[in-house]
C-alpha atoms as a PDB file:
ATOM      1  CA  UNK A   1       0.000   0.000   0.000  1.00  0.00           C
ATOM      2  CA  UNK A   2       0.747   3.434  -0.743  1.00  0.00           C
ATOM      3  CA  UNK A   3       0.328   6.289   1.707  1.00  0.00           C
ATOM      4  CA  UNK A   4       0.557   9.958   0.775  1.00  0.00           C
ATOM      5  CA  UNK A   5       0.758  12.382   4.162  1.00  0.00           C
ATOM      6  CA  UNK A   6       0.360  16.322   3.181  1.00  0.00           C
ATOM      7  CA  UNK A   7       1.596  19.381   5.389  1.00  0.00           C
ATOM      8  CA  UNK A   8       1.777  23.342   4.798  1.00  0.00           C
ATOM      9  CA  UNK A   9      -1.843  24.248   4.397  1.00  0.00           C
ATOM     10  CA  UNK A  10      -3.372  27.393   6.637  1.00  0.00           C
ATOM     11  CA  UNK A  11      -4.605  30.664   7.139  1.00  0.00           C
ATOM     12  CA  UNK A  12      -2.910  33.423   4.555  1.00  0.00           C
ATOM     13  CA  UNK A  13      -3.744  36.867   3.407  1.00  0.00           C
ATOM     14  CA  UNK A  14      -3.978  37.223  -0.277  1.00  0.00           C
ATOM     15  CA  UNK A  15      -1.145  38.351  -1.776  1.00  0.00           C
ATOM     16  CA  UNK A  16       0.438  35.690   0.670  1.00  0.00           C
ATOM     17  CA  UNK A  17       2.628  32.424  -0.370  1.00  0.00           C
ATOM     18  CA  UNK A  18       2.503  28.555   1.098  1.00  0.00           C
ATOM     19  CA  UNK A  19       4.302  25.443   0.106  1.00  0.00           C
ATOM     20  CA  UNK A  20       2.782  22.481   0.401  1.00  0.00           C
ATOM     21  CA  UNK A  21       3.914  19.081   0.550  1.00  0.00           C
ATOM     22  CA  UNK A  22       2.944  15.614   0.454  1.00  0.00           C
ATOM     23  CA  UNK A  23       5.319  12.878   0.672  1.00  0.00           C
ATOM     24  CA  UNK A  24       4.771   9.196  -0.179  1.00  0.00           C
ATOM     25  CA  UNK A  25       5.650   5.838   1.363  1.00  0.00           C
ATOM     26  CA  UNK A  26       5.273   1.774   1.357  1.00  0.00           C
ATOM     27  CA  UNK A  27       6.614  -0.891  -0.536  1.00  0.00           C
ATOM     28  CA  UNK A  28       7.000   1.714  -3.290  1.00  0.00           C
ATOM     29  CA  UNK A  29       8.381   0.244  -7.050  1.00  0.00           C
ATOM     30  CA  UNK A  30       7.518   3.310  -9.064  1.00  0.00           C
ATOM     31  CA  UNK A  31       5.767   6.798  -9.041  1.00  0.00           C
ATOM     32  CA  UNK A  32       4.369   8.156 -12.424  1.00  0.00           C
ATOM     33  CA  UNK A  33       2.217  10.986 -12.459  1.00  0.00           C
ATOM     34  CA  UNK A  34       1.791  12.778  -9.036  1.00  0.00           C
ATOM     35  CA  UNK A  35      -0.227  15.928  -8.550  1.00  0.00           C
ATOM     36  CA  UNK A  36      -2.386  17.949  -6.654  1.00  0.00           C
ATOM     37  CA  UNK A  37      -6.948  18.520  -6.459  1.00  0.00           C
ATOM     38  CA  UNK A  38      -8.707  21.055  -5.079  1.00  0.00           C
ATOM     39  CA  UNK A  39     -12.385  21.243  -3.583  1.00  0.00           C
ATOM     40  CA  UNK A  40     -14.146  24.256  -2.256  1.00  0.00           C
ATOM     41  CA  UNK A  41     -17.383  24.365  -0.067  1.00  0.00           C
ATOM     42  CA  UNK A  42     -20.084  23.609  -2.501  1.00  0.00           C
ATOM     43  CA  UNK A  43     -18.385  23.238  -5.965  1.00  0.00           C
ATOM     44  CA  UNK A  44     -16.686  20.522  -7.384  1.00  0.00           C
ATOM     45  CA  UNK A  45     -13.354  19.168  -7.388  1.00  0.00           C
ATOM     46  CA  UNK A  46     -11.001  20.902  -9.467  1.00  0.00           C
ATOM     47  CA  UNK A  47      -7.708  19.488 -10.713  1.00  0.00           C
ATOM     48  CA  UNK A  48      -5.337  21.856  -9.779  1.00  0.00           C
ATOM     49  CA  UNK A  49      -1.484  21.079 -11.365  1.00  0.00           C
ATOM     50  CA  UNK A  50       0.308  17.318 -12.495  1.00  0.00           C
ATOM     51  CA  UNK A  51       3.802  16.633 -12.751  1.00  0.00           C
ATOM     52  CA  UNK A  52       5.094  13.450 -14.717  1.00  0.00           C
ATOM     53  CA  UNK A  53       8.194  11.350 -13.670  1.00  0.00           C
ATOM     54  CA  UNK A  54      10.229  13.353 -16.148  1.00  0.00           C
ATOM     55  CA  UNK A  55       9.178  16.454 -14.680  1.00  0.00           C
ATOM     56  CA  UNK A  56       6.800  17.788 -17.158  1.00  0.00           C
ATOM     57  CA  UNK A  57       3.833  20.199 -15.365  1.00  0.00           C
ATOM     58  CA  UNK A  58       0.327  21.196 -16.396  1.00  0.00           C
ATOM     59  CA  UNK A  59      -2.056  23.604 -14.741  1.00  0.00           C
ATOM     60  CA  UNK A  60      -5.338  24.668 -14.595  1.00  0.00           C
ATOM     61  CA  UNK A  61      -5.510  28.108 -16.058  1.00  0.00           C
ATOM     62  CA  UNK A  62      -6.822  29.908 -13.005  1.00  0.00           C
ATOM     63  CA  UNK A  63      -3.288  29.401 -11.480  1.00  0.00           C
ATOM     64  CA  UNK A  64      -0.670  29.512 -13.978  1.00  0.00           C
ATOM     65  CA  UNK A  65       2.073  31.821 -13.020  1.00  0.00           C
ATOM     66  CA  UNK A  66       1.378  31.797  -9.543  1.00  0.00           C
ATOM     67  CA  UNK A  67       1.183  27.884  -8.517  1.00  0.00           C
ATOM     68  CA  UNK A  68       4.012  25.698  -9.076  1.00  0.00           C
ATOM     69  CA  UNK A  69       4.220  22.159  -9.176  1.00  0.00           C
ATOM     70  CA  UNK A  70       7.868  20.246  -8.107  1.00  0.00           C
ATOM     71  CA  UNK A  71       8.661  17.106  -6.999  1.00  0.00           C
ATOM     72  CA  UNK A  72      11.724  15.189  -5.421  1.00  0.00           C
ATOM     73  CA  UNK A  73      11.711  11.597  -6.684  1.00  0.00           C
ATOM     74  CA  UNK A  74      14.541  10.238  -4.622  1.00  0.00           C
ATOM     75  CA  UNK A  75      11.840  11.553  -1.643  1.00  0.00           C
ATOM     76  CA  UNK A  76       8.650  10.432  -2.996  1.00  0.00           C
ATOM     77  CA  UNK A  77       7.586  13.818  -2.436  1.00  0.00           C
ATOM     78  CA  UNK A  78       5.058  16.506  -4.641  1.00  0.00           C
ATOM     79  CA  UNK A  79       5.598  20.085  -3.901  1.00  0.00           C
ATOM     80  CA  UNK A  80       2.854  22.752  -4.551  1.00  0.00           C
ATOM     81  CA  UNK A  81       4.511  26.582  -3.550  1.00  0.00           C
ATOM     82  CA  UNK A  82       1.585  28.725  -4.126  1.00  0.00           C
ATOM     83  CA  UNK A  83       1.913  32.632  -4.652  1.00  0.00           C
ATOM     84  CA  UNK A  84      -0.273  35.552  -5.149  1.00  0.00           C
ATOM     85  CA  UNK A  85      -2.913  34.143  -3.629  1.00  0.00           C
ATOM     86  CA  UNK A  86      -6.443  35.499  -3.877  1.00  0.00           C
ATOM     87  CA  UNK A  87      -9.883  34.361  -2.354  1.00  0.00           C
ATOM     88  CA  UNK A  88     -10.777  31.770  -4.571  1.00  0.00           C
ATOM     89  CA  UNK A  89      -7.855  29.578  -3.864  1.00  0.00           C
ATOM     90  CA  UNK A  90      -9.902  28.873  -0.461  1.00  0.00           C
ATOM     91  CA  UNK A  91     -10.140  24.984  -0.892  1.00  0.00           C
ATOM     92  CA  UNK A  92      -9.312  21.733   0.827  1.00  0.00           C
ATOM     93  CA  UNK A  93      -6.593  20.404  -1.221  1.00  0.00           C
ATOM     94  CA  UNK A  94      -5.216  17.134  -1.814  1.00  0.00           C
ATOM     95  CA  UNK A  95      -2.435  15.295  -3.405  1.00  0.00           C
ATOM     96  CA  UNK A  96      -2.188  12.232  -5.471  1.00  0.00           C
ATOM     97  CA  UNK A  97       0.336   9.920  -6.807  1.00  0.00           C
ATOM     98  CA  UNK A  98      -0.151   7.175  -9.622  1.00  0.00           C
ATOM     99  CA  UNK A  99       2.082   4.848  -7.835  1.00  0.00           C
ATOM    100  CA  UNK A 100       3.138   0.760  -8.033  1.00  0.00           C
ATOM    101  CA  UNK A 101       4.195  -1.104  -5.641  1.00  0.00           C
ATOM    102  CA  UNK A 102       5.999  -4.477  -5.508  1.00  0.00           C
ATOM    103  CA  UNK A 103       2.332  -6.349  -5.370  1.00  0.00           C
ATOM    104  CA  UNK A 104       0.360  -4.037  -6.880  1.00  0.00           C
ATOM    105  CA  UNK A 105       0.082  -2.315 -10.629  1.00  0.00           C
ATOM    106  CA  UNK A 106      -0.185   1.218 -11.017  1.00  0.00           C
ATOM    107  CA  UNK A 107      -2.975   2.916  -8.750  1.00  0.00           C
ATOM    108  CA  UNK A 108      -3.994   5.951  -7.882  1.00  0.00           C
ATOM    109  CA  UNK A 109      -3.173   7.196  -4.118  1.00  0.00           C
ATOM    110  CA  UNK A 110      -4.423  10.063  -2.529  1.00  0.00           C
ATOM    111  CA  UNK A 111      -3.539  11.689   0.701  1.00  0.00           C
ATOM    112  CA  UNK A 112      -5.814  12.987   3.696  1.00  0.00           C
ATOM    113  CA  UNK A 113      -5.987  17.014   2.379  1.00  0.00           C
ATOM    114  CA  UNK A 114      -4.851  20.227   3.682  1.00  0.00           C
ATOM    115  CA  UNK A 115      -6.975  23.330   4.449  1.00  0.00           C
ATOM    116  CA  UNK A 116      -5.614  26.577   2.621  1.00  0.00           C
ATOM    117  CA  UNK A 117      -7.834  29.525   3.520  1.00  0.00           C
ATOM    118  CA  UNK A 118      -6.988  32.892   1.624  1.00  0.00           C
ATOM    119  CA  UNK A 119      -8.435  35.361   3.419  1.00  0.00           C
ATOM    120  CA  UNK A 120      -7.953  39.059   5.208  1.00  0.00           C
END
């Protein structure tokens, strides 16, 4: 099994940066693509920013240029360092890795979600 724990979320002003992380662990083989969800109070969940492997990224529009997406593979672990933030980044966010492990094929993991609240 794969667990994914998160850490960094909180209370910020906007205009105000975190970095969160979420870091991965078991009988780990491989990690493909590993990335980061949102959800706000009454809408749905929004996929947020993916990073492959190899490093390549992809984000949502609403955050390009201000979220960025990093991991550390020899860590198992998904950075998301969030600047400028405004308002409507208020969500419960959580990671994800598309991991194996030595008895199981590729699967999606999540982890338990972090509270960022942008707000004055």
């Amino acid at each position: 099994q794969v667990q994914l724990v998160e850490s960094g979320g909180g209370l910020v002003q906007p205009g105000g940066s975190l970095r969160l992380s979420c870091a991965a662990s078991g009988s780990i083989f491989s990690i493909a693509t590993m990335g980061w969800y949102r959800q706000a109070p009454g809408k749905e969940r929004e996929l947020v920013a993916t990073i492959t492997s190899g490093g390549m990224t992809s984000y949502v529009d609403s955050v390009k240029g201000r979220l960025t997406i990093s991991r550390d593979n020899a860590k198992n672990t998904v950075y998301l360092q969030m600047n400028s933030l405004k308002p409507e980044d208020t969500a419960a966010y959580y990671c994800f890795a598309d991991a194996s492990t030595r008895s199981t094929m590729l699967r999606t993991s999540w982890g338990q979600g972090t509270q960022v609240t942008v707000s004055s």
